[in-house]
PDB file of N, CA and C in Angstrom:
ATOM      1  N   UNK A   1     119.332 180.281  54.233  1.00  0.00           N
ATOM      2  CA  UNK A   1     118.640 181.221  55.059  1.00  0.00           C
ATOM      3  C   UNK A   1     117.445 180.525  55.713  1.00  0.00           C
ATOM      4  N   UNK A   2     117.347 180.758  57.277  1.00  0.00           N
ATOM      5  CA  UNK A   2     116.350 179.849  57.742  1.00  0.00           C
ATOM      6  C   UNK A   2     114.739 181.281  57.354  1.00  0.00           C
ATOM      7  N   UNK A   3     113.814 181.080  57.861  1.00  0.00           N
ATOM      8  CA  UNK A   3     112.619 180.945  57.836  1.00  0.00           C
ATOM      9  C   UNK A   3     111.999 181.360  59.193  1.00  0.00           C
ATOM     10  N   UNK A   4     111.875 183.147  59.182  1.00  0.00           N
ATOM     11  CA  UNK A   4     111.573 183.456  61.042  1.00  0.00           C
ATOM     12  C   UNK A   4     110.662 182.218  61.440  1.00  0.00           C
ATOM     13  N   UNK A   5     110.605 182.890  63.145  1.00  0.00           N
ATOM     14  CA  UNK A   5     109.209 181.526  63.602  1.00  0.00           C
ATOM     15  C   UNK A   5     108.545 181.960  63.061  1.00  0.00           C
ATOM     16  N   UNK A   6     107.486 181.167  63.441  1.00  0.00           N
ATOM     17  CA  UNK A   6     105.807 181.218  63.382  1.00  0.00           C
ATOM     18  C   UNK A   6     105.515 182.490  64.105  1.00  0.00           C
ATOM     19  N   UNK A   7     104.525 183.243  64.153  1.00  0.00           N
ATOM     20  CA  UNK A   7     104.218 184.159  65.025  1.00  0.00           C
ATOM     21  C   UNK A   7     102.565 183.674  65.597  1.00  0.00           C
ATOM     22  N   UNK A   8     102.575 184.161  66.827  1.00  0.00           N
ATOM     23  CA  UNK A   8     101.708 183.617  68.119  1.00  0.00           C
ATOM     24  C   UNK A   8     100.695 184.353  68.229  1.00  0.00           C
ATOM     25  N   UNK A   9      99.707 183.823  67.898  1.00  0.00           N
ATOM     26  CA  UNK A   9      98.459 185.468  67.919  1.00  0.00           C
ATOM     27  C   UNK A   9      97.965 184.862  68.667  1.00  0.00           C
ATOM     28  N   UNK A  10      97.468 185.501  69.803  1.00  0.00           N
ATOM     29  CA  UNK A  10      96.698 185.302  70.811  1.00  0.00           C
ATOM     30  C   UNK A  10      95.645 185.254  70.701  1.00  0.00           C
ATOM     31  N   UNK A  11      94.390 184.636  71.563  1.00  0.00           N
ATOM     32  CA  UNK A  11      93.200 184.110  71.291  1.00  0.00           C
ATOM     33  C   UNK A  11      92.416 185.750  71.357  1.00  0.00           C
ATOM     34  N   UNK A  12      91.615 185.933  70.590  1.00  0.00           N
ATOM     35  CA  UNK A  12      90.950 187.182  70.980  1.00  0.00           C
ATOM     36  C   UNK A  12      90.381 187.488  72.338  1.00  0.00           C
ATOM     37  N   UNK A  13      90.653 188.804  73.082  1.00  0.00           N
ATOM     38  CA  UNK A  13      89.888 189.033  74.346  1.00  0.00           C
ATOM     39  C   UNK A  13      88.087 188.871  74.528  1.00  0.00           C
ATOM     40  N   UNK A  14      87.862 188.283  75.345  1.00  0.00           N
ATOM     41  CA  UNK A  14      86.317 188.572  74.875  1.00  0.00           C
ATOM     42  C   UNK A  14      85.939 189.379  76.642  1.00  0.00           C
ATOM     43  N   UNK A  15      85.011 189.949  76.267  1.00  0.00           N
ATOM     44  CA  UNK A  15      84.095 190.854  76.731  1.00  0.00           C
ATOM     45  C   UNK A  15      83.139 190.031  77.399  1.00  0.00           C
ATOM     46  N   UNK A  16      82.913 189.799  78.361  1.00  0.00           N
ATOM     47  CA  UNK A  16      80.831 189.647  78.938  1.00  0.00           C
ATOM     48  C   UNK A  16      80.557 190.432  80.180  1.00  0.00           C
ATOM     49  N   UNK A  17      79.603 191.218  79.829  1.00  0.00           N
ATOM     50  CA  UNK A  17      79.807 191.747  81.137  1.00  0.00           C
ATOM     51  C   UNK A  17      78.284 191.437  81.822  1.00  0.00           C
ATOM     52  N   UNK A  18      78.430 190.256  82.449  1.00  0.00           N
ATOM     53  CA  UNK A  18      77.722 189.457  82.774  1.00  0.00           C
ATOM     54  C   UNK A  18      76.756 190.576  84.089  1.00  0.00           C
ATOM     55  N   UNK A  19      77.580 190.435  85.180  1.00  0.00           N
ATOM     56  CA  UNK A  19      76.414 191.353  85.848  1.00  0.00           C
ATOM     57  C   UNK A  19      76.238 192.552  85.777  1.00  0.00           C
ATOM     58  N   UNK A  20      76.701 193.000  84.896  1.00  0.00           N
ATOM     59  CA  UNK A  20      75.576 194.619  84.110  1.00  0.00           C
ATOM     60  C   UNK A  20      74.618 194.090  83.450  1.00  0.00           C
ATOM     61  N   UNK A  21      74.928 192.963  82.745  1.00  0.00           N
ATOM     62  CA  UNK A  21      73.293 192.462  82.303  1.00  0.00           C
ATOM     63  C   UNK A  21      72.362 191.995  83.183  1.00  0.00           C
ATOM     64  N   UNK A  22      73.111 191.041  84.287  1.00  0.00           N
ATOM     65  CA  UNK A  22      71.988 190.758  85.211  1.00  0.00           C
ATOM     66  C   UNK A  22      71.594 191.474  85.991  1.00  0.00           C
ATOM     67  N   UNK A  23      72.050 192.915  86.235  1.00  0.00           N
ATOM     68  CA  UNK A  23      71.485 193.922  87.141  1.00  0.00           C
ATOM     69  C   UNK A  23      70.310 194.632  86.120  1.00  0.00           C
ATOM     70  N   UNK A  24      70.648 194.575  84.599  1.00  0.00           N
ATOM     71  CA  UNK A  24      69.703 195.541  83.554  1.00  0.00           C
ATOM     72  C   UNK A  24      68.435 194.284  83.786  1.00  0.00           C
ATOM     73  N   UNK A  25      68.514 192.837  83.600  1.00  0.00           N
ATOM     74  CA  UNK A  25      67.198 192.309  83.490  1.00  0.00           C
ATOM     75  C   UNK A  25      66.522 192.062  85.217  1.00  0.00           C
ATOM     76  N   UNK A  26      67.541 192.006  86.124  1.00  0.00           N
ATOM     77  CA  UNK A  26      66.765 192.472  86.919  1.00  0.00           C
ATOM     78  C   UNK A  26      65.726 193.139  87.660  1.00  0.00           C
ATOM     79  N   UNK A  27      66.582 194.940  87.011  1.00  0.00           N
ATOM     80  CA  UNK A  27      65.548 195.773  87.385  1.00  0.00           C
ATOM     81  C   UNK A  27      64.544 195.483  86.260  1.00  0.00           C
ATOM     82  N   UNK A  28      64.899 195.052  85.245  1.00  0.00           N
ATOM     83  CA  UNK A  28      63.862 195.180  84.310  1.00  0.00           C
ATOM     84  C   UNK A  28      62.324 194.000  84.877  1.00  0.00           C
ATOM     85  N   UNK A  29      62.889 193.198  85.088  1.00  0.00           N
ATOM     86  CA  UNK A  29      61.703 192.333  85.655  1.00  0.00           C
ATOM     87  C   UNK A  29      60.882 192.601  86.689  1.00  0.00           C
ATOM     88  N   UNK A  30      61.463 193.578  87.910  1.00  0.00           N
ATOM     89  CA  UNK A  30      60.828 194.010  88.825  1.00  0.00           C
ATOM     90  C   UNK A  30      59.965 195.093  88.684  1.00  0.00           C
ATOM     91  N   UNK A  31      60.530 195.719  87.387  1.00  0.00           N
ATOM     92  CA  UNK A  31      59.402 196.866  86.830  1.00  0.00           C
ATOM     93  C   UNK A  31      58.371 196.313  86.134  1.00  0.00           C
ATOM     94  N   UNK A  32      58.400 195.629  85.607  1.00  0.00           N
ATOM     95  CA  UNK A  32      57.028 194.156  84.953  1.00  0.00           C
ATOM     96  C   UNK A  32      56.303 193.833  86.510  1.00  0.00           C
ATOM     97  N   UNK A  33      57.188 193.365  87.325  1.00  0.00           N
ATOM     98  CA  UNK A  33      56.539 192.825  88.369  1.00  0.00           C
ATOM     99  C   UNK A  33      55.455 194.179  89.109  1.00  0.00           C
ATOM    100  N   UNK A  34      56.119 194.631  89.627  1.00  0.00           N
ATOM    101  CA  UNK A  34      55.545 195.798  89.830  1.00  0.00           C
ATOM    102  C   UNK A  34      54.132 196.597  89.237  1.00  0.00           C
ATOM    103  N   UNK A  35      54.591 196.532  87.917  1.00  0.00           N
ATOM    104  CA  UNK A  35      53.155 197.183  87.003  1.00  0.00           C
ATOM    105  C   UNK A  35      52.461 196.216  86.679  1.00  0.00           C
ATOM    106  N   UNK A  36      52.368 194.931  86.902  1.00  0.00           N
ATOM    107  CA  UNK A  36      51.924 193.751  86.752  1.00  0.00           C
ATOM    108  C   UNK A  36      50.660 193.776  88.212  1.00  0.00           C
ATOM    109  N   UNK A  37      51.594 194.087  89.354  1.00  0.00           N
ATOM    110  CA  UNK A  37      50.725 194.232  90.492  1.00  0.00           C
ATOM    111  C   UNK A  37      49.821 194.835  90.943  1.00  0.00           C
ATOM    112  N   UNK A  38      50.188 196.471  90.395  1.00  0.00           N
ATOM    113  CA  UNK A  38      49.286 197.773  90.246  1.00  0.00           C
ATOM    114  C   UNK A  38      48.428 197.964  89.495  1.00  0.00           C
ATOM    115  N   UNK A  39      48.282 197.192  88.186  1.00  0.00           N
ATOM    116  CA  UNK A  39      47.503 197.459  87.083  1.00  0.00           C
ATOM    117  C   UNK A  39      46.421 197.256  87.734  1.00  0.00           C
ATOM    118  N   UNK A  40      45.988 196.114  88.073  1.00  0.00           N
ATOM    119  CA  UNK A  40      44.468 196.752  88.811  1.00  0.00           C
ATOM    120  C   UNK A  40      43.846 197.084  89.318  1.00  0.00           C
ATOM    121  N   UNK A  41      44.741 197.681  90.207  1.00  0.00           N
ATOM    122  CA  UNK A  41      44.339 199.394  90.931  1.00  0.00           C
ATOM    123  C   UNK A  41      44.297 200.003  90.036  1.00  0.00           C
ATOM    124  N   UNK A  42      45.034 200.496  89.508  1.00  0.00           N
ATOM    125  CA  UNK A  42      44.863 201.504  88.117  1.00  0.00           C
ATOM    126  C   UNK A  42      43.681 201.208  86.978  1.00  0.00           C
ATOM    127  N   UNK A  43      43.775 200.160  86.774  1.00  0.00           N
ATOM    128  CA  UNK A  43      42.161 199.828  86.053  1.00  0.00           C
ATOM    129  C   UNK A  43      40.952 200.723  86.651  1.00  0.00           C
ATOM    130  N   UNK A  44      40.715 200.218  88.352  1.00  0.00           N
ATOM    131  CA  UNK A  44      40.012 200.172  88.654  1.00  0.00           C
ATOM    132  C   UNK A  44      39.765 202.242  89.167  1.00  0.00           C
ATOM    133  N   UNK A  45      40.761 202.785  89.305  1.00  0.00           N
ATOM    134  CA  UNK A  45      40.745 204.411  89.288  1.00  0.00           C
ATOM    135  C   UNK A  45      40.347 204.620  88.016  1.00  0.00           C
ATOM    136  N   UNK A  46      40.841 203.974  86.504  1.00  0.00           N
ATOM    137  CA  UNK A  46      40.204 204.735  85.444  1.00  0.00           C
ATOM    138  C   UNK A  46      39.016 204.096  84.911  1.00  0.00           C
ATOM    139  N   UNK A  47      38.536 203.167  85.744  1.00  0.00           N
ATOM    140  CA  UNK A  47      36.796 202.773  85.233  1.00  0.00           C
ATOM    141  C   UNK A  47      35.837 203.885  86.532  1.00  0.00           C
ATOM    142  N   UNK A  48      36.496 204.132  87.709  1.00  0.00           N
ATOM    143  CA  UNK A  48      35.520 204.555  88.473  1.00  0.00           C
ATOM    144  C   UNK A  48      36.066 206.360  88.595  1.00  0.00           C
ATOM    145  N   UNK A  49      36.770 207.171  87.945  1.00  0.00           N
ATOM    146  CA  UNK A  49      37.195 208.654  88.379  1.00  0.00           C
ATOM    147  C   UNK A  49      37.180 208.961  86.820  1.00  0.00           C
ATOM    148  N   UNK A  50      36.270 210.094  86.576  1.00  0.00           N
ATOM    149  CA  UNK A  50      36.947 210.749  85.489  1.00  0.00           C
ATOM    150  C   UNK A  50      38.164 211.439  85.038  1.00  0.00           C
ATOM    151  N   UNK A  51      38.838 211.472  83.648  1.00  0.00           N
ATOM    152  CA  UNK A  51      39.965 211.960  83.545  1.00  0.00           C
ATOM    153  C   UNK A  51      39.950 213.625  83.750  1.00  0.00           C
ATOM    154  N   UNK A  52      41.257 213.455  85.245  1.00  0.00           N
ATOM    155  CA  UNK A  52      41.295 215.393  85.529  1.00  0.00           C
ATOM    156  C   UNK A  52      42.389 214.815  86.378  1.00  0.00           C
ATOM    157  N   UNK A  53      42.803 216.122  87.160  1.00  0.00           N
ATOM    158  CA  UNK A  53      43.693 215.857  88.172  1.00  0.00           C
ATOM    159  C   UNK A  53      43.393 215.320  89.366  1.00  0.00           C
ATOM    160  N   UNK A  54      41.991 214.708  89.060  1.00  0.00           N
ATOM    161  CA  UNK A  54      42.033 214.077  90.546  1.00  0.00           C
ATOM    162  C   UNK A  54      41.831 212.424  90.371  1.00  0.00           C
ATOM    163  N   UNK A  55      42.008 212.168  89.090  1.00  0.00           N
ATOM    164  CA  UNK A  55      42.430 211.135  88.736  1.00  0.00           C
ATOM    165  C   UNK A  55      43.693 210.468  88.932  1.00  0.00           C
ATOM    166  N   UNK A  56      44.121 211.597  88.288  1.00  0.00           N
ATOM    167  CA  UNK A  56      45.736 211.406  88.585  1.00  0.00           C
ATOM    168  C   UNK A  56      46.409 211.457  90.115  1.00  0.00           C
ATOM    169  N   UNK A  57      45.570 211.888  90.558  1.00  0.00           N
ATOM    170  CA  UNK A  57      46.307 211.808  92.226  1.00  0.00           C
ATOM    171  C   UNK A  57      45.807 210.104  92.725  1.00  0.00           C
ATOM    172  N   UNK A  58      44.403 210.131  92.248  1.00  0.00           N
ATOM    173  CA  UNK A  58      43.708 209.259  92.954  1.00  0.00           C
ATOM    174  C   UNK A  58      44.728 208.058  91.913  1.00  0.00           C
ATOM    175  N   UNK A  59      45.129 207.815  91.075  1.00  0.00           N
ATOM    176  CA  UNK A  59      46.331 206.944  90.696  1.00  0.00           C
ATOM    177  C   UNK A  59      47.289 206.869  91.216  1.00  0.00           C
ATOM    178  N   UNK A  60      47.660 208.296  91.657  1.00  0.00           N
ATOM    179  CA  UNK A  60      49.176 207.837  92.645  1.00  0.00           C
ATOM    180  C   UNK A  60      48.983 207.201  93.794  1.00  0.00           C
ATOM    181  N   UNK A  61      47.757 207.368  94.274  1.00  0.00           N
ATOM    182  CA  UNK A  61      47.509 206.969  95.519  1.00  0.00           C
ATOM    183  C   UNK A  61      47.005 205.196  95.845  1.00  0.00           C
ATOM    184  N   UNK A  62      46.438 205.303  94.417  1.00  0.00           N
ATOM    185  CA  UNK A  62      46.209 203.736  94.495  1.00  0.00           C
ATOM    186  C   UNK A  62      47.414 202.701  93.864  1.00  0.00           C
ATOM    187  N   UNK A  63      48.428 203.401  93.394  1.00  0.00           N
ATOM    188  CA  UNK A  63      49.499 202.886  93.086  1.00  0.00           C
ATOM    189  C   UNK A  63      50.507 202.199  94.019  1.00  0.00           C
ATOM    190  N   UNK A  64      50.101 203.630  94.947  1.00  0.00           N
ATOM    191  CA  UNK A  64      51.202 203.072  96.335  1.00  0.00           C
ATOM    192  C   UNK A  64      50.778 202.900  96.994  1.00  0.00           C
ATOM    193  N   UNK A  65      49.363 202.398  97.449  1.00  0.00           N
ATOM    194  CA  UNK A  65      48.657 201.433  98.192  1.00  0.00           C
ATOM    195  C   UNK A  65      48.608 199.789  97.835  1.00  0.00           C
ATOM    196  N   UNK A  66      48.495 199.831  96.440  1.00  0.00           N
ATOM    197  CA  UNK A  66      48.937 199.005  96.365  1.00  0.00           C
ATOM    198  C   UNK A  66      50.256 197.989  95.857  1.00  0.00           C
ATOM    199  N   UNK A  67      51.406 198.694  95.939  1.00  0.00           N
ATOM    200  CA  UNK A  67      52.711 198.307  95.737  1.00  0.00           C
ATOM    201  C   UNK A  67      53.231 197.786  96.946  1.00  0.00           C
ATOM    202  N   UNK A  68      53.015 198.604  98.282  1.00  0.00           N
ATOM    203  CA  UNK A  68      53.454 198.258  99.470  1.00  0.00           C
ATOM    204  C   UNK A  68      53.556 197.077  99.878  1.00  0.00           C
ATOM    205  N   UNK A  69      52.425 196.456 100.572  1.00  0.00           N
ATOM    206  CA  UNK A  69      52.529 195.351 101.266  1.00  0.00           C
ATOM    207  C   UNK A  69      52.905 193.979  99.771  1.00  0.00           C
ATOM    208  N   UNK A  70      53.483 194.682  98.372  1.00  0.00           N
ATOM    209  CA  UNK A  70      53.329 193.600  97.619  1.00  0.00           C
ATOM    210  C   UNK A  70      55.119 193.312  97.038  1.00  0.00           C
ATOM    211  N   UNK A  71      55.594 195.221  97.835  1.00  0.00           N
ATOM    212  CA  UNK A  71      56.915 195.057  97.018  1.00  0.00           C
ATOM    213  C   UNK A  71      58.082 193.946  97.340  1.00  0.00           C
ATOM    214  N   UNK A  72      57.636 193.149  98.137  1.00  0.00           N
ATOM    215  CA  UNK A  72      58.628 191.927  98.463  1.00  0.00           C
ATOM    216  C   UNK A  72      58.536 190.914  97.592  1.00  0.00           C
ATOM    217  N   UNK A  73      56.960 190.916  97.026  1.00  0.00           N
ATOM    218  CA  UNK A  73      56.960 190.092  95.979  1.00  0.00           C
ATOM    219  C   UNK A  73      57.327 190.067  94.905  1.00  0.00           C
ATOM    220  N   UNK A  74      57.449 191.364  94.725  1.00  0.00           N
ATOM    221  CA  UNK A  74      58.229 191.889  93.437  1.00  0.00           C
ATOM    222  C   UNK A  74      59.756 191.564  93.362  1.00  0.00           C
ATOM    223  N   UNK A  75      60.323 192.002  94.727  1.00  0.00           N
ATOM    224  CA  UNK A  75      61.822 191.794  94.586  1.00  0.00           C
ATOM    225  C   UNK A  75      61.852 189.957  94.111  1.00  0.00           C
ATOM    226  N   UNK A  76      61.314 189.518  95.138  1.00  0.00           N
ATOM    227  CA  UNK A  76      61.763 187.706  95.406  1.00  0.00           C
ATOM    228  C   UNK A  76      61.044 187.020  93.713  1.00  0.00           C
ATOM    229  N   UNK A  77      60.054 187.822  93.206  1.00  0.00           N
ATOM    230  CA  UNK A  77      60.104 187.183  91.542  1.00  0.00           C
ATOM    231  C   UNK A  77      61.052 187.506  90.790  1.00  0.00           C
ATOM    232  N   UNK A  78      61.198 189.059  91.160  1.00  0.00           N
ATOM    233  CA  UNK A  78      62.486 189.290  90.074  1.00  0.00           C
ATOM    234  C   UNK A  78      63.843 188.590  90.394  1.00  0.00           C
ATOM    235  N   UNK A  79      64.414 188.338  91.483  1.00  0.00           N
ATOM    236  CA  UNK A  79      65.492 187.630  91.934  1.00  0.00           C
ATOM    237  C   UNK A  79      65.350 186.349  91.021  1.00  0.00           C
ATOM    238  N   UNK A  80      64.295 185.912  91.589  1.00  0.00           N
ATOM    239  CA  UNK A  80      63.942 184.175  91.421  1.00  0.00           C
ATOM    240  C   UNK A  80      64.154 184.448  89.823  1.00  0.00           C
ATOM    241  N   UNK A  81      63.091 184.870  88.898  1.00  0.00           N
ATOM    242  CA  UNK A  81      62.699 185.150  87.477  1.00  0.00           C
ATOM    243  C   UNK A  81      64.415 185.186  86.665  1.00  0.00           C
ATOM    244  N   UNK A  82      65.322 186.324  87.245  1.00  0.00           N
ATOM    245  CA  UNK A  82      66.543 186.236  86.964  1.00  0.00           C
ATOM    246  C   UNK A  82      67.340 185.574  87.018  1.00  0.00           C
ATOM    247  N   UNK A  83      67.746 185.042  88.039  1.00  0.00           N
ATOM    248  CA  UNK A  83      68.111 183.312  88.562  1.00  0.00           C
ATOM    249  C   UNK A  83      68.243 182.066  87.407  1.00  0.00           C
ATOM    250  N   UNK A  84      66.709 181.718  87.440  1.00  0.00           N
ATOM    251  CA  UNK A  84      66.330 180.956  86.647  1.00  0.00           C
ATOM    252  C   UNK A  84      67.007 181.003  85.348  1.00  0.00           C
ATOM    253  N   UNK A  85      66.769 182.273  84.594  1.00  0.00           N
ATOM    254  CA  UNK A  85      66.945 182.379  83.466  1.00  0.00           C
ATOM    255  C   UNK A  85      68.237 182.221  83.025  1.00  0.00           C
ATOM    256  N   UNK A  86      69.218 182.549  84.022  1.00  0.00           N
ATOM    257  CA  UNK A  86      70.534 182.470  84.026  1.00  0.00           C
ATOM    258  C   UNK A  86      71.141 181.031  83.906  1.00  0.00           C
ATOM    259  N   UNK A  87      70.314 180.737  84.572  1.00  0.00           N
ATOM    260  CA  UNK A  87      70.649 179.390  84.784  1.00  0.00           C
ATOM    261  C   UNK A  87      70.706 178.165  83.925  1.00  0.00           C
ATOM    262  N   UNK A  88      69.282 178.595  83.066  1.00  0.00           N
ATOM    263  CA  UNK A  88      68.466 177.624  82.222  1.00  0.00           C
ATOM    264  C   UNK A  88      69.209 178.323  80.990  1.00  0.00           C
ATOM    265  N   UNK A  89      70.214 179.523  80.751  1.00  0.00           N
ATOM    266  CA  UNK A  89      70.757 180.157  79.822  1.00  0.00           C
ATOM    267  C   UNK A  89      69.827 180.308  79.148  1.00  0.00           C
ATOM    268  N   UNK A  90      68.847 181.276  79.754  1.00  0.00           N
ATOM    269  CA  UNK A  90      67.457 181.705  78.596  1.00  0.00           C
ATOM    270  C   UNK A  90      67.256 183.362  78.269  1.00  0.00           C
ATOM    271  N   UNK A  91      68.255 183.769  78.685  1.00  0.00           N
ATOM    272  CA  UNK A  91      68.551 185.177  78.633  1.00  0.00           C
ATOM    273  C   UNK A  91      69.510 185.541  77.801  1.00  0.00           C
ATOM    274  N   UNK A  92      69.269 186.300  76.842  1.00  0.00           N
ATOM    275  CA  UNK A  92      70.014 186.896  76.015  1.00  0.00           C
ATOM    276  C   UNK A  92      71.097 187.484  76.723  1.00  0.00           C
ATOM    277  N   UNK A  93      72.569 187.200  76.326  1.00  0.00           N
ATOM    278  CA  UNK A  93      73.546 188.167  77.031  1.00  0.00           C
ATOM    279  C   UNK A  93      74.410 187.192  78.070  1.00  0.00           C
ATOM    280  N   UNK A  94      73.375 186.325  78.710  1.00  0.00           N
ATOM    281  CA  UNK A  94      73.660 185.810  80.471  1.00  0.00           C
ATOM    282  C   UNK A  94      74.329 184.048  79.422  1.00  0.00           C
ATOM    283  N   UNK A  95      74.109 183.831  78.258  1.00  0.00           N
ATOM    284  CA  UNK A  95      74.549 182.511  77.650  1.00  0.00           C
ATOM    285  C   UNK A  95      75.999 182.332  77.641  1.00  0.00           C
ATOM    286  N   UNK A  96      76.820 181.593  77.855  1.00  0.00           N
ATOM    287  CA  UNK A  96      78.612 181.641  78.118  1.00  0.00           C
ATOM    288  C   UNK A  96      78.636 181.166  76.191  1.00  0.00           C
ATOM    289  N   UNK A  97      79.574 181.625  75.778  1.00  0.00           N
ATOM    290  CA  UNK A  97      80.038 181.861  74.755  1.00  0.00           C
ATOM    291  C   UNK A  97      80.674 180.432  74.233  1.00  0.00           C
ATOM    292  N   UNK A  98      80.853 179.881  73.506  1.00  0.00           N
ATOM    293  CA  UNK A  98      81.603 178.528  73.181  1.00  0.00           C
ATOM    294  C   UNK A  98      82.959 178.630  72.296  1.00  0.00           C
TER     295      UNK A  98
END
């Protein structure tokens, strides 16, 4: 009596789902970038307005005064910032598997 074959197991499927991560640290960096930019406007509303609602406006307002002329900088760090990291495989997730 012979001896079936061998049987063939296939290599396991693997998973990366590479740009859902690089779209999650993306936005994530541009929201750093961003509150990175504003913070001191916002400092500077809660050293000079007492806390009420006109604080809080006078925050929204200095928020998006100063985000504007800065949000390009935000995009082109976070691009760049993401990039890099990908690159240099310094991102959790974005590393190719061995």
């Amino acid at each position: 009596m012979s001896s079936p074959p061998p049987i063939r197991r296939r290599p396991a499927a693997s998973f990366s789902p590479r740009f859902t991560v690089s779209l999650i640290y993306l936005f994530g960096f541009f929201f750093v970038y961003c509150l990175v930019l504003i913070a001191p406007a916002l400092y500077e509303v809660a050293q000079t307005i007492p806390p009420g609602p006109e604080q809080e406006e006078a925050a929204k307002l200095a928020a998006q005064h100063a985000i504007q002329p800065r949000l390009a900088i935000a995009i082109v760090a976070s691009v760049f910032t993401t990039t890099l990291g990908a690159h240099f495989k310094l991102l959790p997730g974005l590393r190719e598997r061995r």
